[in-house]
PDB file of N, CA and C in Angstrom:
ATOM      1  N   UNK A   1       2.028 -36.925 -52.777  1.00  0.00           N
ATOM      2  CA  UNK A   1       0.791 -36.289 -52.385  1.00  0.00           C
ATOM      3  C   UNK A   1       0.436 -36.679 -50.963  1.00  0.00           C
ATOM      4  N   UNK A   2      -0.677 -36.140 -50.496  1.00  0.00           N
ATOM      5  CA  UNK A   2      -0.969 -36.703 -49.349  1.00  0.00           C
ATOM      6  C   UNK A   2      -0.852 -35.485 -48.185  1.00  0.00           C
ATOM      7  N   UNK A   3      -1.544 -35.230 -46.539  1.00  0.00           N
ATOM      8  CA  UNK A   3      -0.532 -34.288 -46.167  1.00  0.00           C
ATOM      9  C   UNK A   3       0.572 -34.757 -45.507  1.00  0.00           C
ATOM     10  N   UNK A   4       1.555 -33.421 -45.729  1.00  0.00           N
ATOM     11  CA  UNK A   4       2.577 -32.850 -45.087  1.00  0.00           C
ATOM     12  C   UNK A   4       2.821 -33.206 -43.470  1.00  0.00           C
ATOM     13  N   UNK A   5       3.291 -34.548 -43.265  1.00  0.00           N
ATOM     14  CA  UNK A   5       3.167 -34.600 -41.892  1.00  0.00           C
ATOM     15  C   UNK A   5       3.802 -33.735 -41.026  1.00  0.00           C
ATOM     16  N   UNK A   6       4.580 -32.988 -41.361  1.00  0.00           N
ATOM     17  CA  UNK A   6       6.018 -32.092 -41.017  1.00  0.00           C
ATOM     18  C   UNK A   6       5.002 -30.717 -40.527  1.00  0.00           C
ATOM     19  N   UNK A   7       4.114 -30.280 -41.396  1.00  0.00           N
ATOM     20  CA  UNK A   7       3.397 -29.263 -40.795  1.00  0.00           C
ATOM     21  C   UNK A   7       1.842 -29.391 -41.023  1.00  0.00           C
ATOM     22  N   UNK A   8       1.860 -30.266 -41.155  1.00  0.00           N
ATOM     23  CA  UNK A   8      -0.229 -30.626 -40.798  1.00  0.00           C
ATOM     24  C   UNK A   8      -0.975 -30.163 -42.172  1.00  0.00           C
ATOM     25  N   UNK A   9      -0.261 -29.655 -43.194  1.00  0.00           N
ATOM     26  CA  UNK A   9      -1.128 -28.990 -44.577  1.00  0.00           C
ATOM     27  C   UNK A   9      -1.880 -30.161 -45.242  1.00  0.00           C
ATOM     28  N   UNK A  10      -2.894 -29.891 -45.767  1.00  0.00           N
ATOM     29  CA  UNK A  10      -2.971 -30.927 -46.799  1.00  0.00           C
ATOM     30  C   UNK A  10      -2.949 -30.883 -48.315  1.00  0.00           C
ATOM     31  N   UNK A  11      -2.870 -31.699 -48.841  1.00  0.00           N
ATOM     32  CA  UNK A  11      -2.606 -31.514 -50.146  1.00  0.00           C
ATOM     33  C   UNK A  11      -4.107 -31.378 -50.702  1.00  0.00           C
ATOM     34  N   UNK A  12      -4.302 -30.443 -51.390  1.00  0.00           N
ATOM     35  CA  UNK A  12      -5.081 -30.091 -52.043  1.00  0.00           C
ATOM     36  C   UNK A  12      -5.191 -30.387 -54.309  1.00  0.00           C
ATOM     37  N   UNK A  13      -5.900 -31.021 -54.260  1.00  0.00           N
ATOM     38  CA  UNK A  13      -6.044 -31.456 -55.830  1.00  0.00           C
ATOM     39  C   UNK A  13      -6.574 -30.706 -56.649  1.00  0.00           C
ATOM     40  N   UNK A  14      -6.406 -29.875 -57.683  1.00  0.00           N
ATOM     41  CA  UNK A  14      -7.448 -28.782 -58.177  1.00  0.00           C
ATOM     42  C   UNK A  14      -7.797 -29.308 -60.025  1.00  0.00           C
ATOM     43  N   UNK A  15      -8.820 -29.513 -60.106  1.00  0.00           N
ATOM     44  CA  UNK A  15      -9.576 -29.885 -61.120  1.00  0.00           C
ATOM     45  C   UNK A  15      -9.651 -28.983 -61.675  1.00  0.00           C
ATOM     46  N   UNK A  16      -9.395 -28.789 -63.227  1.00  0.00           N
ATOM     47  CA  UNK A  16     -10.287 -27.624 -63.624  1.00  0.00           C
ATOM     48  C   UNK A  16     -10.477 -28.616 -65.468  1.00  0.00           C
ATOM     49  N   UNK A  17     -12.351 -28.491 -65.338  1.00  0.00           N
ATOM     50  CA  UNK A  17     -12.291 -29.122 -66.484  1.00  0.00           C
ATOM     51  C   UNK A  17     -12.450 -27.804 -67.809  1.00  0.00           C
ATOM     52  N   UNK A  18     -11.942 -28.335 -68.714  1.00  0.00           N
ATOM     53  CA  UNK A  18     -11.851 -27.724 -70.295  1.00  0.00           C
ATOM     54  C   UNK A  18     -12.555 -28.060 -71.326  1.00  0.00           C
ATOM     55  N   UNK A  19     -13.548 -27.313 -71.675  1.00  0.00           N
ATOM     56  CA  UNK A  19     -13.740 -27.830 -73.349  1.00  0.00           C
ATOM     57  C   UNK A  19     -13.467 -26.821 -74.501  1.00  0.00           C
ATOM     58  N   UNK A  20     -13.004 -26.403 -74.859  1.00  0.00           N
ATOM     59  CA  UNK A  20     -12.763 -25.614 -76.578  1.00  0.00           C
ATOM     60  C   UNK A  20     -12.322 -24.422 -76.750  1.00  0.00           C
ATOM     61  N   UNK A  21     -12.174 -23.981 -75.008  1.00  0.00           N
ATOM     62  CA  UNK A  21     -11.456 -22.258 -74.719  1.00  0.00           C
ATOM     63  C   UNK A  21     -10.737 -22.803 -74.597  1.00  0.00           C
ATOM     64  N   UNK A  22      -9.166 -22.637 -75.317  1.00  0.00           N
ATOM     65  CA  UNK A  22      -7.832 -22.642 -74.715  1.00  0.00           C
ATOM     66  C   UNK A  22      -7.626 -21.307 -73.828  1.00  0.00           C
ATOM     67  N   UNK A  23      -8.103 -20.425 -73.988  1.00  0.00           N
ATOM     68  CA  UNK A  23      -7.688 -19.089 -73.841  1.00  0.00           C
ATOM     69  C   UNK A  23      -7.802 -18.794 -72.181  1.00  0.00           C
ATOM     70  N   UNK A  24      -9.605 -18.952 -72.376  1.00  0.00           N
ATOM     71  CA  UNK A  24      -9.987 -19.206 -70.553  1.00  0.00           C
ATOM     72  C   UNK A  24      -9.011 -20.287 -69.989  1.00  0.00           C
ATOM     73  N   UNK A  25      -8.956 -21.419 -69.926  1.00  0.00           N
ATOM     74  CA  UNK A  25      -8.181 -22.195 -69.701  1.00  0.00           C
ATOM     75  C   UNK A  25      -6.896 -21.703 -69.113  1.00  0.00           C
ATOM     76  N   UNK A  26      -6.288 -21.711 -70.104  1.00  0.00           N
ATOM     77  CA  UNK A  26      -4.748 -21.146 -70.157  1.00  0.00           C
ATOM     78  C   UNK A  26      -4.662 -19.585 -68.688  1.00  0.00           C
ATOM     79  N   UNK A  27      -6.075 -18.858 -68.647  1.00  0.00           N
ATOM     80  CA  UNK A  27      -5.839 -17.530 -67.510  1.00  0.00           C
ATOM     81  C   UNK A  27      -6.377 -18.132 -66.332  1.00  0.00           C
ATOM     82  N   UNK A  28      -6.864 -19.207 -66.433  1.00  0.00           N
ATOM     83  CA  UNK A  28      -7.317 -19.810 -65.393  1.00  0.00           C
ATOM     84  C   UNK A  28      -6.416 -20.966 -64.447  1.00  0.00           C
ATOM     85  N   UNK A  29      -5.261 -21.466 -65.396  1.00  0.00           N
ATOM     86  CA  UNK A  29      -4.566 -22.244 -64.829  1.00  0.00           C
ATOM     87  C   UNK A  29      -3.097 -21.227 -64.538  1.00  0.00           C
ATOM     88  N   UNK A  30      -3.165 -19.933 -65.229  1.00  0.00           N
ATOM     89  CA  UNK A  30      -2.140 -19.133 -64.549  1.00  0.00           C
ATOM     90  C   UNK A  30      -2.553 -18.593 -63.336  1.00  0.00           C
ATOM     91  N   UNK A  31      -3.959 -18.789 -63.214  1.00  0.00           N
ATOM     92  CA  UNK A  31      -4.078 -18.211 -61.564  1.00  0.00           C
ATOM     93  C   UNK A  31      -3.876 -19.139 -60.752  1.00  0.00           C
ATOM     94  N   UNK A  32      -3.712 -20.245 -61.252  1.00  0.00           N
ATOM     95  CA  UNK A  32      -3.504 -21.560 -60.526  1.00  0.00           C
ATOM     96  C   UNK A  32      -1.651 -21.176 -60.076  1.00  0.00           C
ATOM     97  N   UNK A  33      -1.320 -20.994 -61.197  1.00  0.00           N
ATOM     98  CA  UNK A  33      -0.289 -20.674 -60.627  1.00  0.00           C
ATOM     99  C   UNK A  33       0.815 -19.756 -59.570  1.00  0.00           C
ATOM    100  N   UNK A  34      -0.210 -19.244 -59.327  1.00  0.00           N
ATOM    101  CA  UNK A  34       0.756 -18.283 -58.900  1.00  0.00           C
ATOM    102  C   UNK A  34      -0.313 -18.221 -57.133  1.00  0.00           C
ATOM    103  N   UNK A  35      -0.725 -19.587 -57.188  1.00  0.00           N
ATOM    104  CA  UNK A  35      -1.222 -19.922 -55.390  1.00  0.00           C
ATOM    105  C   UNK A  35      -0.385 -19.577 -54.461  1.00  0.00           C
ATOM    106  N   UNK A  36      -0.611 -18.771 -53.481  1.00  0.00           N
ATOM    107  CA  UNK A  36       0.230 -19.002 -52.513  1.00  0.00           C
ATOM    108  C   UNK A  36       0.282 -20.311 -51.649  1.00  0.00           C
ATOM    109  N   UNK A  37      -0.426 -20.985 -51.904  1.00  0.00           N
ATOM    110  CA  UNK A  37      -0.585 -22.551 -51.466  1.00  0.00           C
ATOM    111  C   UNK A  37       0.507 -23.545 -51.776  1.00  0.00           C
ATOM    112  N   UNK A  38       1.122 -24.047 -50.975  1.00  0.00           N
ATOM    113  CA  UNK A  38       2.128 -24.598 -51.472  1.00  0.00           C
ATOM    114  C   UNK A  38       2.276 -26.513 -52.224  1.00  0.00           C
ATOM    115  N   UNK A  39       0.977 -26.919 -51.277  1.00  0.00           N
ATOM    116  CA  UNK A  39       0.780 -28.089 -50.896  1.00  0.00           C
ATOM    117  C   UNK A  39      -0.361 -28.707 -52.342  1.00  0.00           C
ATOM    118  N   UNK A  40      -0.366 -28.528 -53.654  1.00  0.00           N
ATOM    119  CA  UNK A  40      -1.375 -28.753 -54.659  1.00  0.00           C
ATOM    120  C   UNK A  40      -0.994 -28.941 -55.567  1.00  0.00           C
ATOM    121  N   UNK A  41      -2.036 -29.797 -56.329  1.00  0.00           N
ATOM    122  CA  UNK A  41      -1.729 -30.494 -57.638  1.00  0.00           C
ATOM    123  C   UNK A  41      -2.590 -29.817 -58.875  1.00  0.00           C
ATOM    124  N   UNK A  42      -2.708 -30.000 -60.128  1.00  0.00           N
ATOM    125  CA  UNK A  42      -3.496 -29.845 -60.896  1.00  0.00           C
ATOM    126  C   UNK A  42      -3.688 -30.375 -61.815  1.00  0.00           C
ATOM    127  N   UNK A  43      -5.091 -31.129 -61.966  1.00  0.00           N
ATOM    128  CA  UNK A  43      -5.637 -32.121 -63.329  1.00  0.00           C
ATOM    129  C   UNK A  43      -6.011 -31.584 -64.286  1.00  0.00           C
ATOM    130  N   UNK A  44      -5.828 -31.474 -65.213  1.00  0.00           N
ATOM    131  CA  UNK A  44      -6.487 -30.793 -66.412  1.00  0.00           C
ATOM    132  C   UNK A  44      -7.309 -31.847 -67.364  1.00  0.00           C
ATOM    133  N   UNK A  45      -8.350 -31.636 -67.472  1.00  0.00           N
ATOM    134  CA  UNK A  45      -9.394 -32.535 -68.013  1.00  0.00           C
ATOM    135  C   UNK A  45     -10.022 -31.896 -69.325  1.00  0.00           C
ATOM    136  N   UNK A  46     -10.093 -32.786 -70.374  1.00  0.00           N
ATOM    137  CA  UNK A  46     -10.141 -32.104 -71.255  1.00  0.00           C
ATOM    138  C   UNK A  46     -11.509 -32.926 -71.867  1.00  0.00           C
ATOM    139  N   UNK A  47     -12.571 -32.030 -72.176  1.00  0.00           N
ATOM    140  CA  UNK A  47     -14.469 -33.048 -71.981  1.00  0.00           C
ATOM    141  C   UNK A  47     -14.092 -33.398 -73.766  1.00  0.00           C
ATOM    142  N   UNK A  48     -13.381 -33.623 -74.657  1.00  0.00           N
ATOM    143  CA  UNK A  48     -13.805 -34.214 -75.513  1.00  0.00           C
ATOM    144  C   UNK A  48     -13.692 -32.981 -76.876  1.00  0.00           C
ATOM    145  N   UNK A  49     -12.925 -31.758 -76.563  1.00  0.00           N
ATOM    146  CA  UNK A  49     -12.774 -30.283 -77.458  1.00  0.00           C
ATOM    147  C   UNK A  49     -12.783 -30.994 -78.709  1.00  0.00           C
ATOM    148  N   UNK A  50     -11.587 -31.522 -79.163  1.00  0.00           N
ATOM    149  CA  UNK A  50     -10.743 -32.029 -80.935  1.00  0.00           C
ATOM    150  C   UNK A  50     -10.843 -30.598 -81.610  1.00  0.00           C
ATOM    151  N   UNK A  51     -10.653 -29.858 -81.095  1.00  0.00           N
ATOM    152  CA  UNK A  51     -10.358 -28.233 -81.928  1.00  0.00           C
ATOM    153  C   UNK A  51      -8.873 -27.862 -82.010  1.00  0.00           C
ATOM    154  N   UNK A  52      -7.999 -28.855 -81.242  1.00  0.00           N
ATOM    155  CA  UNK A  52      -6.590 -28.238 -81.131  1.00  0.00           C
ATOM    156  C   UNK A  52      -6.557 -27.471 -79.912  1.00  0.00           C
ATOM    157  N   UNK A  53      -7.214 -27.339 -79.078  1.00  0.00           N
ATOM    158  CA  UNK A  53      -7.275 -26.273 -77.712  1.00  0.00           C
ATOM    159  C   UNK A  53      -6.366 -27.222 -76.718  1.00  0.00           C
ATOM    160  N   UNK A  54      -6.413 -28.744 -76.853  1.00  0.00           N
ATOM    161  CA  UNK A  54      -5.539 -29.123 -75.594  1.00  0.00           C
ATOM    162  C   UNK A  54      -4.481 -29.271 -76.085  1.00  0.00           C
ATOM    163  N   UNK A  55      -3.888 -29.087 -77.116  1.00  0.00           N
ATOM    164  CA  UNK A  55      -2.948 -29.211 -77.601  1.00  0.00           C
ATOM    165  C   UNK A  55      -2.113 -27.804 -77.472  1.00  0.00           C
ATOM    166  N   UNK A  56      -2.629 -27.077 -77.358  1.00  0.00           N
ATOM    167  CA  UNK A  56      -1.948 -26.009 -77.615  1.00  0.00           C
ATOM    168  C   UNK A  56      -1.609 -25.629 -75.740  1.00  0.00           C
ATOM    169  N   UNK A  57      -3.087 -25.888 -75.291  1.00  0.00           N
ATOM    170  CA  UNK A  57      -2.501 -25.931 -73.460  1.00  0.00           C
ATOM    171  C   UNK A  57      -1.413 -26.888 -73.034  1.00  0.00           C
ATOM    172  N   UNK A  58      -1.393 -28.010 -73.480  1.00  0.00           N
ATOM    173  CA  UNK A  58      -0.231 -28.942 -72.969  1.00  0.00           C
ATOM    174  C   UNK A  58       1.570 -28.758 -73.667  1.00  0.00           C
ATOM    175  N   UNK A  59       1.508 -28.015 -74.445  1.00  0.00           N
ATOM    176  CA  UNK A  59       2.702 -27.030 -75.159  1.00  0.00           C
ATOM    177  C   UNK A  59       2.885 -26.026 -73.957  1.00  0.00           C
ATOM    178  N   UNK A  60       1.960 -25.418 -74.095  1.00  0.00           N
ATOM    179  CA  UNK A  60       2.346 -24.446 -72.660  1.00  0.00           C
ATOM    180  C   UNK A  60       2.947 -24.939 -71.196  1.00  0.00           C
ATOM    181  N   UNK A  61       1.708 -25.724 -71.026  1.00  0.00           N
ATOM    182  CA  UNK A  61       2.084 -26.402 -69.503  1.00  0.00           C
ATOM    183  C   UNK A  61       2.090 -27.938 -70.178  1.00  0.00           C
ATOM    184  N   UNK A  62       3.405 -27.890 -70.027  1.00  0.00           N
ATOM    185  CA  UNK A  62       3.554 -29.577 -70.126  1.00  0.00           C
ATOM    186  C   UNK A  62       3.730 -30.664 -69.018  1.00  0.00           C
ATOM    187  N   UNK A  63       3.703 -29.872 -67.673  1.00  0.00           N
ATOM    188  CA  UNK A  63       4.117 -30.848 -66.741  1.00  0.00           C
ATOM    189  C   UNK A  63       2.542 -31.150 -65.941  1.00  0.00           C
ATOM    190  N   UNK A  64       1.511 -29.857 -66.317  1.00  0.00           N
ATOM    191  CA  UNK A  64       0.493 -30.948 -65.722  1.00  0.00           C
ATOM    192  C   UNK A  64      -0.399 -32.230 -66.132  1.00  0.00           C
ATOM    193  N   UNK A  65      -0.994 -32.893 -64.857  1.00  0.00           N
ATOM    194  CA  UNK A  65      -1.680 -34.086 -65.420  1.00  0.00           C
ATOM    195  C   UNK A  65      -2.378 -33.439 -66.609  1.00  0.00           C
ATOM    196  N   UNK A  66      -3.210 -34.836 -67.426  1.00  0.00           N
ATOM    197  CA  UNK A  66      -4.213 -34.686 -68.197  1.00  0.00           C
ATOM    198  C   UNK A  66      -4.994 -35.551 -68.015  1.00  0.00           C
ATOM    199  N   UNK A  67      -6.040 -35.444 -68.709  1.00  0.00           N
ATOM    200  CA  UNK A  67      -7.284 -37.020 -68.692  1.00  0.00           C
ATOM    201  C   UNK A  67      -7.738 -36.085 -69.765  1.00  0.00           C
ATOM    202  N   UNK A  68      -7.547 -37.206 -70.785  1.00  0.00           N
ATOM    203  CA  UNK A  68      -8.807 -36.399 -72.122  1.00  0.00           C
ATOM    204  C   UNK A  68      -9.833 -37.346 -72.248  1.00  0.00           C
ATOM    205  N   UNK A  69     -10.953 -37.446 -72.536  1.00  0.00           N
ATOM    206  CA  UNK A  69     -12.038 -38.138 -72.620  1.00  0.00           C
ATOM    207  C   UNK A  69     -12.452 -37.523 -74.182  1.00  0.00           C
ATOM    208  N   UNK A  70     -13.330 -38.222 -74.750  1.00  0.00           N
ATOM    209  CA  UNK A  70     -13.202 -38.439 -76.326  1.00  0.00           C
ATOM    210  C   UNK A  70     -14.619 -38.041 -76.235  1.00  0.00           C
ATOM    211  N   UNK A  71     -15.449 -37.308 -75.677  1.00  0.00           N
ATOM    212  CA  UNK A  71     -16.502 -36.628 -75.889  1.00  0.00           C
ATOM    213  C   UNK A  71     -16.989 -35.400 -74.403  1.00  0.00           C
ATOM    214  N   UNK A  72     -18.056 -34.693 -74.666  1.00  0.00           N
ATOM    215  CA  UNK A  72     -18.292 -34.167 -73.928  1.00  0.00           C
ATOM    216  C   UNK A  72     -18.921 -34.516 -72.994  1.00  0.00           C
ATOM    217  N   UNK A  73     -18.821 -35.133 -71.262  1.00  0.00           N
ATOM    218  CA  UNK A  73     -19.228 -35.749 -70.556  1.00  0.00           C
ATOM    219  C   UNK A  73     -20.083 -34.971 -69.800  1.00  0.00           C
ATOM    220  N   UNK A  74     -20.121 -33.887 -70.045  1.00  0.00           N
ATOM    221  CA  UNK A  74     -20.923 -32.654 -68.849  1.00  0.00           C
ATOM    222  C   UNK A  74     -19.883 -32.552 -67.709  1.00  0.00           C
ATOM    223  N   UNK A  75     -20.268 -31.404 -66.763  1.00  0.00           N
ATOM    224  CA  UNK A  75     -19.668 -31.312 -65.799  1.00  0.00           C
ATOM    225  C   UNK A  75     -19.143 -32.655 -64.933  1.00  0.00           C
ATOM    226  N   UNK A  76     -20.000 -33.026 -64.114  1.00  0.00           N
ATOM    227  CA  UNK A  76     -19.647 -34.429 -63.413  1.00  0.00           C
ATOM    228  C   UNK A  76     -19.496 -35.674 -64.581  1.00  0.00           C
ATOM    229  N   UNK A  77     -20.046 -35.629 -65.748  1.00  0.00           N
ATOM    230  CA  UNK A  77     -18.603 -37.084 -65.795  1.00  0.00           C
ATOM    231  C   UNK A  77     -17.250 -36.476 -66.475  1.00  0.00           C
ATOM    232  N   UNK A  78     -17.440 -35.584 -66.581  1.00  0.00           N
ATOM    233  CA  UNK A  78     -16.067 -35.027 -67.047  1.00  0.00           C
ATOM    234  C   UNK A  78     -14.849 -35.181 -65.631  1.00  0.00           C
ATOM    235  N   UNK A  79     -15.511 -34.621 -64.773  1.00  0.00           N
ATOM    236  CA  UNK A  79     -14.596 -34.433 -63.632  1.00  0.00           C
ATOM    237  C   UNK A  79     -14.741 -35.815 -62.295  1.00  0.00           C
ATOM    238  N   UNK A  80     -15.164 -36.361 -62.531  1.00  0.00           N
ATOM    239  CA  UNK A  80     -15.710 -37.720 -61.769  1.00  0.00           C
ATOM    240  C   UNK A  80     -14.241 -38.718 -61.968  1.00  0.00           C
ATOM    241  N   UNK A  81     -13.588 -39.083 -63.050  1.00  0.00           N
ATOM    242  CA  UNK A  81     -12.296 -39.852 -63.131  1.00  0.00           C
ATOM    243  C   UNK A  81     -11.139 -38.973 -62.843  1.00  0.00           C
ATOM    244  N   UNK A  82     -10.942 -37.914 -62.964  1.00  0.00           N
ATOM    245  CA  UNK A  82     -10.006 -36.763 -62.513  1.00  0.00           C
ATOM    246  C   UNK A  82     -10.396 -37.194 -60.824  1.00  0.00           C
ATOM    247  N   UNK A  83     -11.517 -36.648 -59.641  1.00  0.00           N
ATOM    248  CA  UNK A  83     -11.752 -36.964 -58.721  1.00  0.00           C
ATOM    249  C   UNK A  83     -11.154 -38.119 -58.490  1.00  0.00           C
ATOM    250  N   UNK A  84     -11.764 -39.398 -58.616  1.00  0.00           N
ATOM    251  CA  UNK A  84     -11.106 -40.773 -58.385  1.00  0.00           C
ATOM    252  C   UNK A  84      -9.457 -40.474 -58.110  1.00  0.00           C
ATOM    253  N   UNK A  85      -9.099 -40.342 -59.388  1.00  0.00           N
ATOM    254  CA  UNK A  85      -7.438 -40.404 -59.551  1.00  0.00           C
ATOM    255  C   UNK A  85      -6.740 -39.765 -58.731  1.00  0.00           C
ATOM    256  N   UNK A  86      -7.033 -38.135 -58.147  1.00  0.00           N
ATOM    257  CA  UNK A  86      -6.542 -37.545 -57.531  1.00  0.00           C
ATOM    258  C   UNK A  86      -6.409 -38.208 -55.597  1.00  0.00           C
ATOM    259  N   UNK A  87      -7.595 -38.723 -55.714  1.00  0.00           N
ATOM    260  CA  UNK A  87      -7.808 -39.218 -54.232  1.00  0.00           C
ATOM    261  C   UNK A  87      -7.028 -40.647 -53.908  1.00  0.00           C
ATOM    262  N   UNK A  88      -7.147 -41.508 -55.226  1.00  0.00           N
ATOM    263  CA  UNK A  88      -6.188 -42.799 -55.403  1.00  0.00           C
ATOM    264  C   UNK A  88      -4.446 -42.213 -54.490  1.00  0.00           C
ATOM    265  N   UNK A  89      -4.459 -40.946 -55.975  1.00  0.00           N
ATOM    266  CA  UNK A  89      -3.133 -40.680 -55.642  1.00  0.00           C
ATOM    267  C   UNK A  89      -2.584 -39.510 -53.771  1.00  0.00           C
ATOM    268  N   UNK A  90      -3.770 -40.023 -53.424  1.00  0.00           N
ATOM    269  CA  UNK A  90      -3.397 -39.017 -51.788  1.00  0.00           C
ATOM    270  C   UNK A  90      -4.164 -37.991 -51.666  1.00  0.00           C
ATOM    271  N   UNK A  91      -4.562 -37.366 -52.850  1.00  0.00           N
ATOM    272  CA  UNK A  91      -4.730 -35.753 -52.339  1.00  0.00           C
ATOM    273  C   UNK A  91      -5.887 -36.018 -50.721  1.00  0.00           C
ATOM    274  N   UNK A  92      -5.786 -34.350 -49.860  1.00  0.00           N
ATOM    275  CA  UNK A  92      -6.905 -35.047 -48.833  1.00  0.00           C
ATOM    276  C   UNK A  92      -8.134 -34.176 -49.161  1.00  0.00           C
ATOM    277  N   UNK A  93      -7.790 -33.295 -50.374  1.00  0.00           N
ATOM    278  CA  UNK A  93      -9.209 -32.498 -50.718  1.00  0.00           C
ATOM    279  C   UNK A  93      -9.256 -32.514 -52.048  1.00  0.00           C
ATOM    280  N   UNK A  94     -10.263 -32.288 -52.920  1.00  0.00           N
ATOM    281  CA  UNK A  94     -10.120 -32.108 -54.372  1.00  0.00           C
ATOM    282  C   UNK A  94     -10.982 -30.428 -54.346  1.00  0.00           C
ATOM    283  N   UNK A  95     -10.566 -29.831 -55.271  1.00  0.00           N
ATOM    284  CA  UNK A  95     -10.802 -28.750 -55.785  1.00  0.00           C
ATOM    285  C   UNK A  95     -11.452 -28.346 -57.265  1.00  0.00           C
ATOM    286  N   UNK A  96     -13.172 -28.365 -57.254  1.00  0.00           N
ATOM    287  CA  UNK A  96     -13.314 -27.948 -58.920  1.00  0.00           C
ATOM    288  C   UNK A  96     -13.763 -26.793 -58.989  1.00  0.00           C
ATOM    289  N   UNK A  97     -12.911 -27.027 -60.662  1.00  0.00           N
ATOM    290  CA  UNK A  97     -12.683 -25.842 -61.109  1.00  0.00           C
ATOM    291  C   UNK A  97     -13.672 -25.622 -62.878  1.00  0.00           C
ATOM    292  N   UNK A  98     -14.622 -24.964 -63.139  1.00  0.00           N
ATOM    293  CA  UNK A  98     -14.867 -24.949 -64.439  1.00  0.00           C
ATOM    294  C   UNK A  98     -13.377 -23.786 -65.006  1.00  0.00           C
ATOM    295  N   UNK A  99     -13.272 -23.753 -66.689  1.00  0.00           N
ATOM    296  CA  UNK A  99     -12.179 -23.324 -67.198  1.00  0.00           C
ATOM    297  C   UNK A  99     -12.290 -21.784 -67.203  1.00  0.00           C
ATOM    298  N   UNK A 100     -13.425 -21.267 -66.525  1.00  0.00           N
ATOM    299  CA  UNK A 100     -13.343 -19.841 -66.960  1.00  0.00           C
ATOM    300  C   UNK A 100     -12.943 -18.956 -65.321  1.00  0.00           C
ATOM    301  N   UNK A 101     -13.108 -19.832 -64.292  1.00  0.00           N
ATOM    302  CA  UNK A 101     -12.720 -19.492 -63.124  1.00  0.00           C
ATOM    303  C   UNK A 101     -11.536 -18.720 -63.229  1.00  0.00           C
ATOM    304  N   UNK A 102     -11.407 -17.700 -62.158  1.00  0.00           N
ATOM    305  CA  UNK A 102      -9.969 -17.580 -62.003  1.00  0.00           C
ATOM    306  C   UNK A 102      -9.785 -17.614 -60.674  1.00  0.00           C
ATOM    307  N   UNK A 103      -8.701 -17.469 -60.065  1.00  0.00           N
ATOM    308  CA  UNK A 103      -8.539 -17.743 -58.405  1.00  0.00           C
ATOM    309  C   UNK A 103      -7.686 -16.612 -57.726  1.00  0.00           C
ATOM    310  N   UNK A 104      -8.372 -16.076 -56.968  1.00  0.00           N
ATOM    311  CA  UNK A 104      -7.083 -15.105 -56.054  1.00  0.00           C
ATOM    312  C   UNK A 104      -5.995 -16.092 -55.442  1.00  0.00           C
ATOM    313  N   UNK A 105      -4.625 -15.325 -55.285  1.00  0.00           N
ATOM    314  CA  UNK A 105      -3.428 -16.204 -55.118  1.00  0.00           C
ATOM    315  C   UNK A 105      -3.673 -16.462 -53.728  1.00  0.00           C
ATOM    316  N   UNK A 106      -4.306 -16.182 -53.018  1.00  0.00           N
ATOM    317  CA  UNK A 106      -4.566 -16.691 -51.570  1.00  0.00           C
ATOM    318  C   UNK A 106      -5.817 -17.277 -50.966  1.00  0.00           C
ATOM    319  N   UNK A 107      -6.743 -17.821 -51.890  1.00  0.00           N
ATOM    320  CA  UNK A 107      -7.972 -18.017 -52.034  1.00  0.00           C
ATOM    321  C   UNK A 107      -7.888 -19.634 -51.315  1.00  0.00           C
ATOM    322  N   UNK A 108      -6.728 -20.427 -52.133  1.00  0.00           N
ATOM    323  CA  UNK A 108      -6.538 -21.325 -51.454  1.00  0.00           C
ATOM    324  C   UNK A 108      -6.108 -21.790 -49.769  1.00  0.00           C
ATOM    325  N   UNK A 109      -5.363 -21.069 -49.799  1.00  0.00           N
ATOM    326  CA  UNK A 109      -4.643 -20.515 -48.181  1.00  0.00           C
ATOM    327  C   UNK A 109      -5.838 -20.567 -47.515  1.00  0.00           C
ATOM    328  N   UNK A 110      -6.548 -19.781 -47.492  1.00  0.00           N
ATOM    329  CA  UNK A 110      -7.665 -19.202 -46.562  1.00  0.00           C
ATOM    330  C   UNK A 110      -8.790 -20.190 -46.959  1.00  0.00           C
ATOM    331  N   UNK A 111      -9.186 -21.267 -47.795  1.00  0.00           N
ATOM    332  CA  UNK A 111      -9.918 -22.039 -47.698  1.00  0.00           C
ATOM    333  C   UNK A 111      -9.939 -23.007 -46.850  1.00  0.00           C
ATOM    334  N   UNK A 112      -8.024 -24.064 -46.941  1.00  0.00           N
ATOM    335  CA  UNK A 112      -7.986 -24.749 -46.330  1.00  0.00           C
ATOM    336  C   UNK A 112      -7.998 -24.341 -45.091  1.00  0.00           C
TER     337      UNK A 112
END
């Protein structure tokens, strides 16, 4: 993580917290995917569901982070240890996301 000294980008961290929609979730982290951004990570935070919803997202996408927390923290403490971690680990921006967002594939591009 960290930026790209090679071409000045920075790495960008994108949060998106979850509680009990797998569904939103799941169209929300496919718009994640398909960023034209090259330089980004993604935390998936899960506020505390126990419905089987992160379970069924981490089957899908198994390679992104997680942080599950064992209740519903609200927005900021849900996403407050996701923040920390991402910045520990380099990122030079963090990005939140609630689960119903979706993102144009160039939304990122044109932010940073």
């Amino acid at each position: 993580m960290g930026s790209n000294v090679s071409t000045g980008e920075l790495h960008v961290a994108i949060v998106v917290l979850h509680w009990r929609d797998d569904q939103r979730t799941r169209d929300c982290l496919l718009s994640l995917y398909a960023l034209d951004y090259p330089f980004c990570s993604i935390i998936l935070v899960d506020n505390g569901s126990h419905n089987g919803s992160l379970e069924r997202l981490i089957a899908q996408f198994p390679e992104i982070q997680v942080i599950c927390h064992e209740r519903n923290l609200g927005f900021a403490g849900g996403v407050n240890p996701a923040i920390h971690q991402a910045l520990g680990e380099g990122a030079d921006a963090v990005l939140l996301l609630n689960n119903d967002a979706l993102i144009e594939s160039d939304a990122l591009s044109r932010m940073v």
